[in-house]
C-alpha atoms as a PDB file:
ATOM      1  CA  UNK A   1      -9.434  -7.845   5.568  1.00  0.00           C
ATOM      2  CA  UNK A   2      -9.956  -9.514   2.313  1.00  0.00           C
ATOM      3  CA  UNK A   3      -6.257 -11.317   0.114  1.00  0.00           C
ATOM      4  CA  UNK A   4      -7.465  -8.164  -2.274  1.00  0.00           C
ATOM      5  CA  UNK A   5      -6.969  -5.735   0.287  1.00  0.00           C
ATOM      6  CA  UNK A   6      -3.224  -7.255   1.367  1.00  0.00           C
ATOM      7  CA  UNK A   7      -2.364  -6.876  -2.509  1.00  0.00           C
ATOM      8  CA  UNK A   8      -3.732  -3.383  -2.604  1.00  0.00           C
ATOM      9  CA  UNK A   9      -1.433  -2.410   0.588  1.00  0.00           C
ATOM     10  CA  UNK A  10       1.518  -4.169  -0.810  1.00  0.00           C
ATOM     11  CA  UNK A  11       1.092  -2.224  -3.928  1.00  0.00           C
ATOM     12  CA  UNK A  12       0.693   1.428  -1.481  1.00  0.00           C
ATOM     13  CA  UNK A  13       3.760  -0.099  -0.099  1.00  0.00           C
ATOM     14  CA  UNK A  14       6.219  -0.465  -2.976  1.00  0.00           C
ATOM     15  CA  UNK A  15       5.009   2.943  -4.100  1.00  0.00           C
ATOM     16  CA  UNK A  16       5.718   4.644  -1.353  1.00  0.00           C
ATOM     17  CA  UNK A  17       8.702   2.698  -0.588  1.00  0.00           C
ATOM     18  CA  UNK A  18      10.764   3.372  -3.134  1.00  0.00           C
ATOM     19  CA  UNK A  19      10.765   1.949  -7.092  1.00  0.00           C
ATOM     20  CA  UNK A  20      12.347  -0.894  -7.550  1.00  0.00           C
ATOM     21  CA  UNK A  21      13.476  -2.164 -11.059  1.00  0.00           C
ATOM     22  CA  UNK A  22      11.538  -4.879 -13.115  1.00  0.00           C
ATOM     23  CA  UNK A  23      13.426  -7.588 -11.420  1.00  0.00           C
ATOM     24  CA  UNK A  24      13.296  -6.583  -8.146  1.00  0.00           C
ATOM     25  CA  UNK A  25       9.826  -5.430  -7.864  1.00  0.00           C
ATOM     26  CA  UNK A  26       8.289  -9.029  -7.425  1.00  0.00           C
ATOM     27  CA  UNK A  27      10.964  -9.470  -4.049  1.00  0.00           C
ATOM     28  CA  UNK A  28       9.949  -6.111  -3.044  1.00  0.00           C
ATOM     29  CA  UNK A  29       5.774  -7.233  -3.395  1.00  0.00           C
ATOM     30  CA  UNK A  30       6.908 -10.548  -1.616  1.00  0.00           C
ATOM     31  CA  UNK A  31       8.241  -8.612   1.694  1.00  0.00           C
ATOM     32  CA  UNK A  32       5.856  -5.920   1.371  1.00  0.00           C
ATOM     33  CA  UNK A  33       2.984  -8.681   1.440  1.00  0.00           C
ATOM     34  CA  UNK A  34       4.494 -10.659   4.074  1.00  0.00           C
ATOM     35  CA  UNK A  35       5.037  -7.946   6.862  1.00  0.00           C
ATOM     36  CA  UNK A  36       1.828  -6.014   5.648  1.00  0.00           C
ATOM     37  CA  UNK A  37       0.157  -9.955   5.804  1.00  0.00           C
ATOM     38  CA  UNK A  38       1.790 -10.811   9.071  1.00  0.00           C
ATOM     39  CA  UNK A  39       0.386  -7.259  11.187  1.00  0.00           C
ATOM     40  CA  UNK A  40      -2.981  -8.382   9.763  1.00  0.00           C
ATOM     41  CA  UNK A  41      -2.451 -12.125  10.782  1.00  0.00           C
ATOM     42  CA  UNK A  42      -1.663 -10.728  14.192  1.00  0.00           C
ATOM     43  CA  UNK A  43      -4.655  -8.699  14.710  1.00  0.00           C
ATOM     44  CA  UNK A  44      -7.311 -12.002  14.693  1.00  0.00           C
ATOM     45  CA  UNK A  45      -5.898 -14.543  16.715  1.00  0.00           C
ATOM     46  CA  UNK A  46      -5.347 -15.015  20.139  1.00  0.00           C
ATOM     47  CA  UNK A  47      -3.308 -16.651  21.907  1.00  0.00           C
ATOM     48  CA  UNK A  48      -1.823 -19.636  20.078  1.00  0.00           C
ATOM     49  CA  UNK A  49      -4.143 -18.493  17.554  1.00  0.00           C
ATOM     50  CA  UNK A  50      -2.548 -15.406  17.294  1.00  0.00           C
ATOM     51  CA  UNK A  51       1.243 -17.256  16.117  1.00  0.00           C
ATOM     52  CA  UNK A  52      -0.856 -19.361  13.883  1.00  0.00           C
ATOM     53  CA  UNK A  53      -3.133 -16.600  12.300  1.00  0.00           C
ATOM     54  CA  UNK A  54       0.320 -14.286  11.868  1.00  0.00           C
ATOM     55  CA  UNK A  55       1.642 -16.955  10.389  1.00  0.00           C
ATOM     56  CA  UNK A  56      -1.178 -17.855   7.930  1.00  0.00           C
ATOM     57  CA  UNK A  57      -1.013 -13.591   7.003  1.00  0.00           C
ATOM     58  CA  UNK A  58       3.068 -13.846   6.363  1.00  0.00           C
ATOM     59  CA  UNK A  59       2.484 -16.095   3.782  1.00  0.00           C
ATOM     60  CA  UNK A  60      -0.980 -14.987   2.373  1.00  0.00           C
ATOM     61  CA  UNK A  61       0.292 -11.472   2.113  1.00  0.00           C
ATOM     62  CA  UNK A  62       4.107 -12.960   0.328  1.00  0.00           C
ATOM     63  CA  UNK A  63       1.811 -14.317  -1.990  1.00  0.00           C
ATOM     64  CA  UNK A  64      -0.321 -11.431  -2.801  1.00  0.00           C
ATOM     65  CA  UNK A  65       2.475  -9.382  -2.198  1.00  0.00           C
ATOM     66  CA  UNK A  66       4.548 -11.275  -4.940  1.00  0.00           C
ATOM     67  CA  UNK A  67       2.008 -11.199  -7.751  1.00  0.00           C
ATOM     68  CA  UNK A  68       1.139  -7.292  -7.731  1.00  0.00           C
ATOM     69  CA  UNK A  69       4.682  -6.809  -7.743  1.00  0.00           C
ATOM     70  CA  UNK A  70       5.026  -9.128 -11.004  1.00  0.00           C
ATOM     71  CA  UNK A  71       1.457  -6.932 -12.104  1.00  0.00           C
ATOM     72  CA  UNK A  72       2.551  -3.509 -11.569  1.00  0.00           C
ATOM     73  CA  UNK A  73       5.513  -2.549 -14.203  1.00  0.00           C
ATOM     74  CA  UNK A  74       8.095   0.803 -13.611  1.00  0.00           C
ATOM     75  CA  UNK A  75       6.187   3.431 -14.855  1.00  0.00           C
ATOM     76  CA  UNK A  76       2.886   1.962 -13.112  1.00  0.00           C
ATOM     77  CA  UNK A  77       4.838   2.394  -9.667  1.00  0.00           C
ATOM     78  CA  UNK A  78       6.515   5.724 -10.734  1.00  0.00           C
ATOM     79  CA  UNK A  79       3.204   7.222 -11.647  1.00  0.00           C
ATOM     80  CA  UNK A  80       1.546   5.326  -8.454  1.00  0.00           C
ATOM     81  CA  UNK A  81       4.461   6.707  -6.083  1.00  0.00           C
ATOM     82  CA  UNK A  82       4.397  10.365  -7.345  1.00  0.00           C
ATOM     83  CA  UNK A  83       0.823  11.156  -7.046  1.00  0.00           C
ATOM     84  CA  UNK A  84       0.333   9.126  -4.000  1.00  0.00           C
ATOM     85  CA  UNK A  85       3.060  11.552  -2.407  1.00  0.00           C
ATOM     86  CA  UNK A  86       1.869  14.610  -3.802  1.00  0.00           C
ATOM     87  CA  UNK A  87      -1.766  14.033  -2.435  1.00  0.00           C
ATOM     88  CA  UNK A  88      -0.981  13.131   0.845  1.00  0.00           C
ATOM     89  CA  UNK A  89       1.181  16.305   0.651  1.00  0.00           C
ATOM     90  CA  UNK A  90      -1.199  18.714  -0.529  1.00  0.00           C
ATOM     91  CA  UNK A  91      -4.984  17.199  -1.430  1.00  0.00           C
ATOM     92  CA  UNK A  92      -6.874  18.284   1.225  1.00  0.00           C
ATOM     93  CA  UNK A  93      -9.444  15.296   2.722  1.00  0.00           C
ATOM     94  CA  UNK A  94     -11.789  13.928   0.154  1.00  0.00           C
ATOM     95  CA  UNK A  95     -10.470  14.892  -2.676  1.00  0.00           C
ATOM     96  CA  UNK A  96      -9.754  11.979  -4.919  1.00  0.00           C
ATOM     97  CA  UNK A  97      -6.020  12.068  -7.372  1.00  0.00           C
ATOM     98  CA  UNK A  98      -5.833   9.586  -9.506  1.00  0.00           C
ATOM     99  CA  UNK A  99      -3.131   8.103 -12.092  1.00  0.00           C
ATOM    100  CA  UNK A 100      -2.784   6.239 -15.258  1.00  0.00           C
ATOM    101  CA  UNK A 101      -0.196   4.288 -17.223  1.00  0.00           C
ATOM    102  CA  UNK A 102      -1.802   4.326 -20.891  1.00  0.00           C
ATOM    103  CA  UNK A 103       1.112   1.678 -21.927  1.00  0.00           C
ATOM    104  CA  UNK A 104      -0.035  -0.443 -19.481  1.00  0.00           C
ATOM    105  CA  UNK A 105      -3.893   0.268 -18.867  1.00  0.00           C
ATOM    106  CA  UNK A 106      -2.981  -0.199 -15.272  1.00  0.00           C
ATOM    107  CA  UNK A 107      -4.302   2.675 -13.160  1.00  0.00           C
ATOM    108  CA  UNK A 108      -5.220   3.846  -9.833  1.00  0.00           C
ATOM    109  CA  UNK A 109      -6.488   6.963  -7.389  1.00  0.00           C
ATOM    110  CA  UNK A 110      -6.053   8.056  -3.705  1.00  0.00           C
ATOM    111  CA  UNK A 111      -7.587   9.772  -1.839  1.00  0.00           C
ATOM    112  CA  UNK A 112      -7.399  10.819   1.924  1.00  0.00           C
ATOM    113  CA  UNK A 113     -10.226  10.642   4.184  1.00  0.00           C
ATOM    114  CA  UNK A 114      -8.768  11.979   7.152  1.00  0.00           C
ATOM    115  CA  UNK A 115      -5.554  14.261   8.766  1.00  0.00           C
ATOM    116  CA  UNK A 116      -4.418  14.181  12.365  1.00  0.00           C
ATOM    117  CA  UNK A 117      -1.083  14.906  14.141  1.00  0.00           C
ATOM    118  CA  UNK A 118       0.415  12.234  16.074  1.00  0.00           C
ATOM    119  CA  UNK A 119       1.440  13.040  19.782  1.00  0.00           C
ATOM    120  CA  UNK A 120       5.066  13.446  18.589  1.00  0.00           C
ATOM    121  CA  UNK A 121       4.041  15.980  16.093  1.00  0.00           C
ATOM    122  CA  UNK A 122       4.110  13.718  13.302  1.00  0.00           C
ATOM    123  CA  UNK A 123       1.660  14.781  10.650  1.00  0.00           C
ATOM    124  CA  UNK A 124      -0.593  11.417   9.735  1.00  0.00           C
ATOM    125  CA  UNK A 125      -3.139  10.842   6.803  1.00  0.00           C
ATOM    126  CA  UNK A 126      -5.658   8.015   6.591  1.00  0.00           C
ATOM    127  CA  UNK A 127      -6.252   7.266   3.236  1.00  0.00           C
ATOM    128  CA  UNK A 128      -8.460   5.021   0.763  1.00  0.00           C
ATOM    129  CA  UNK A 129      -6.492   3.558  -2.225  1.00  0.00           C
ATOM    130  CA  UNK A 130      -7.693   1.912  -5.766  1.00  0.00           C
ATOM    131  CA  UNK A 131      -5.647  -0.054  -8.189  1.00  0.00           C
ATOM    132  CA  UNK A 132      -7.102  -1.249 -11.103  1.00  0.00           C
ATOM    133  CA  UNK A 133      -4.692  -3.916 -13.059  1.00  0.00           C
ATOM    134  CA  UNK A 134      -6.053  -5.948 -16.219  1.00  0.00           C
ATOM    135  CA  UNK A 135      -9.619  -4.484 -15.356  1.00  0.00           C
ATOM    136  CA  UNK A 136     -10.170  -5.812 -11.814  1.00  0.00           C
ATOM    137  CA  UNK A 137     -10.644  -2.877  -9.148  1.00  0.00           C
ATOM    138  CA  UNK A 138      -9.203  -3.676  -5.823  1.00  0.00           C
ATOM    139  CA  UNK A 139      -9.447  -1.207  -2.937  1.00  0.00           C
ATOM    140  CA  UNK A 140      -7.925  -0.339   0.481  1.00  0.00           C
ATOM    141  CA  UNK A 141      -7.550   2.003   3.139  1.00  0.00           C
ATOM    142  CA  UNK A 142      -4.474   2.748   5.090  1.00  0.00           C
ATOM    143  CA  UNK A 143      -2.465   5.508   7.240  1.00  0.00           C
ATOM    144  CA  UNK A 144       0.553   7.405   6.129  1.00  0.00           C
ATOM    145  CA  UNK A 145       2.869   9.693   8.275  1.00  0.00           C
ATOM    146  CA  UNK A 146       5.265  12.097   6.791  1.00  0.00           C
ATOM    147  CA  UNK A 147       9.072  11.283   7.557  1.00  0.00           C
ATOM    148  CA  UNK A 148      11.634  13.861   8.394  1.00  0.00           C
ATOM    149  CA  UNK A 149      12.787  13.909   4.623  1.00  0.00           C
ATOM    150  CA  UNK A 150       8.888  14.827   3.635  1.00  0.00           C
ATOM    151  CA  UNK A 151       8.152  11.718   2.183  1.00  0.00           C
ATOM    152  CA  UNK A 152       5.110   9.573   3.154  1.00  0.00           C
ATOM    153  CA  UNK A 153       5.379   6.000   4.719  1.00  0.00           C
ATOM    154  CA  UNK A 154       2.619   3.235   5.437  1.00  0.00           C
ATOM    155  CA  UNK A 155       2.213   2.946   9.370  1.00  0.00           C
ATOM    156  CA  UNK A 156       0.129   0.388  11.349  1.00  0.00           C
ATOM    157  CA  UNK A 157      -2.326   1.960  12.898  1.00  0.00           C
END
């Protein structure tokens, strides 16, 4: 997993975490990088390694984490949040949403690739995510199961 990918799900994360205001959003990137850097971290090392390579991801991903949150302004995580929730509500797999902040330029699409149903009976989407801030395109996937209030939340795994 590339440092553009941990930016990409720190960005999925603060939209679908909640919007935070201008000077909160670069915290919220920081911790969103970190944990979303540290699972990563933990899935290459072993061992010793493992510590080491978790540790390594914490602070790769509070990094990344911290500058999309400086790159992505209100209304970019507004328009982000909204149509990420309403098309892992309601697109069905493969079909591609996308938003657009014309004050910004800054803009982005989702777009599910897959649906399942955990054993719990917890509905679960995997999706593939773009974000496209000062003209460079960075891309993820990711998974997303619907909480008991309806909203969607990044899982690992």
């Amino acid at each position: 997993m590339s440092l553009s990918k941990f930016a990409l799900i720190a960005a999925v994360g603060l939209s679908l975490a909640a919007c935070e205001t201008t000077g909160e959003k670069q915290g919220a990137g920081t911790i969103i990088g970190a944990v979303g850097g540290a699972i990563a971290g933990a899935q290459f090392g072993k061992g010793d390694g493992k510590l080491a390579a978790t540790a390594v991801g914490t602070l790769l991903g509070a990094f990344v984490g911290s500058e999309v949150g400086r790159s992505l302004d209100r209304a970019d995580q507004l328009a982000m949040a909204q149509t990420t929730q309403q098309t892992l509500e309601a697109a069905p797999s493969g079909r591609t949403n996308s938003w657009r902040n014309p004050d910004s330029g800054n803009s982005g699409t989702i777009t599910p690739t897959r649906t399942y149903t955990k054993n719990d009976g917890q509905p679960c989407r995997e999706f593939q995510q773009t974000v496209t801030i000062g003209g460079e395109i960075e891309e993820a996937y990711g998974t997303a199961c619907r909480q008991a209030d309806g909203t969607w939340k990044i899982v690992n795994g």
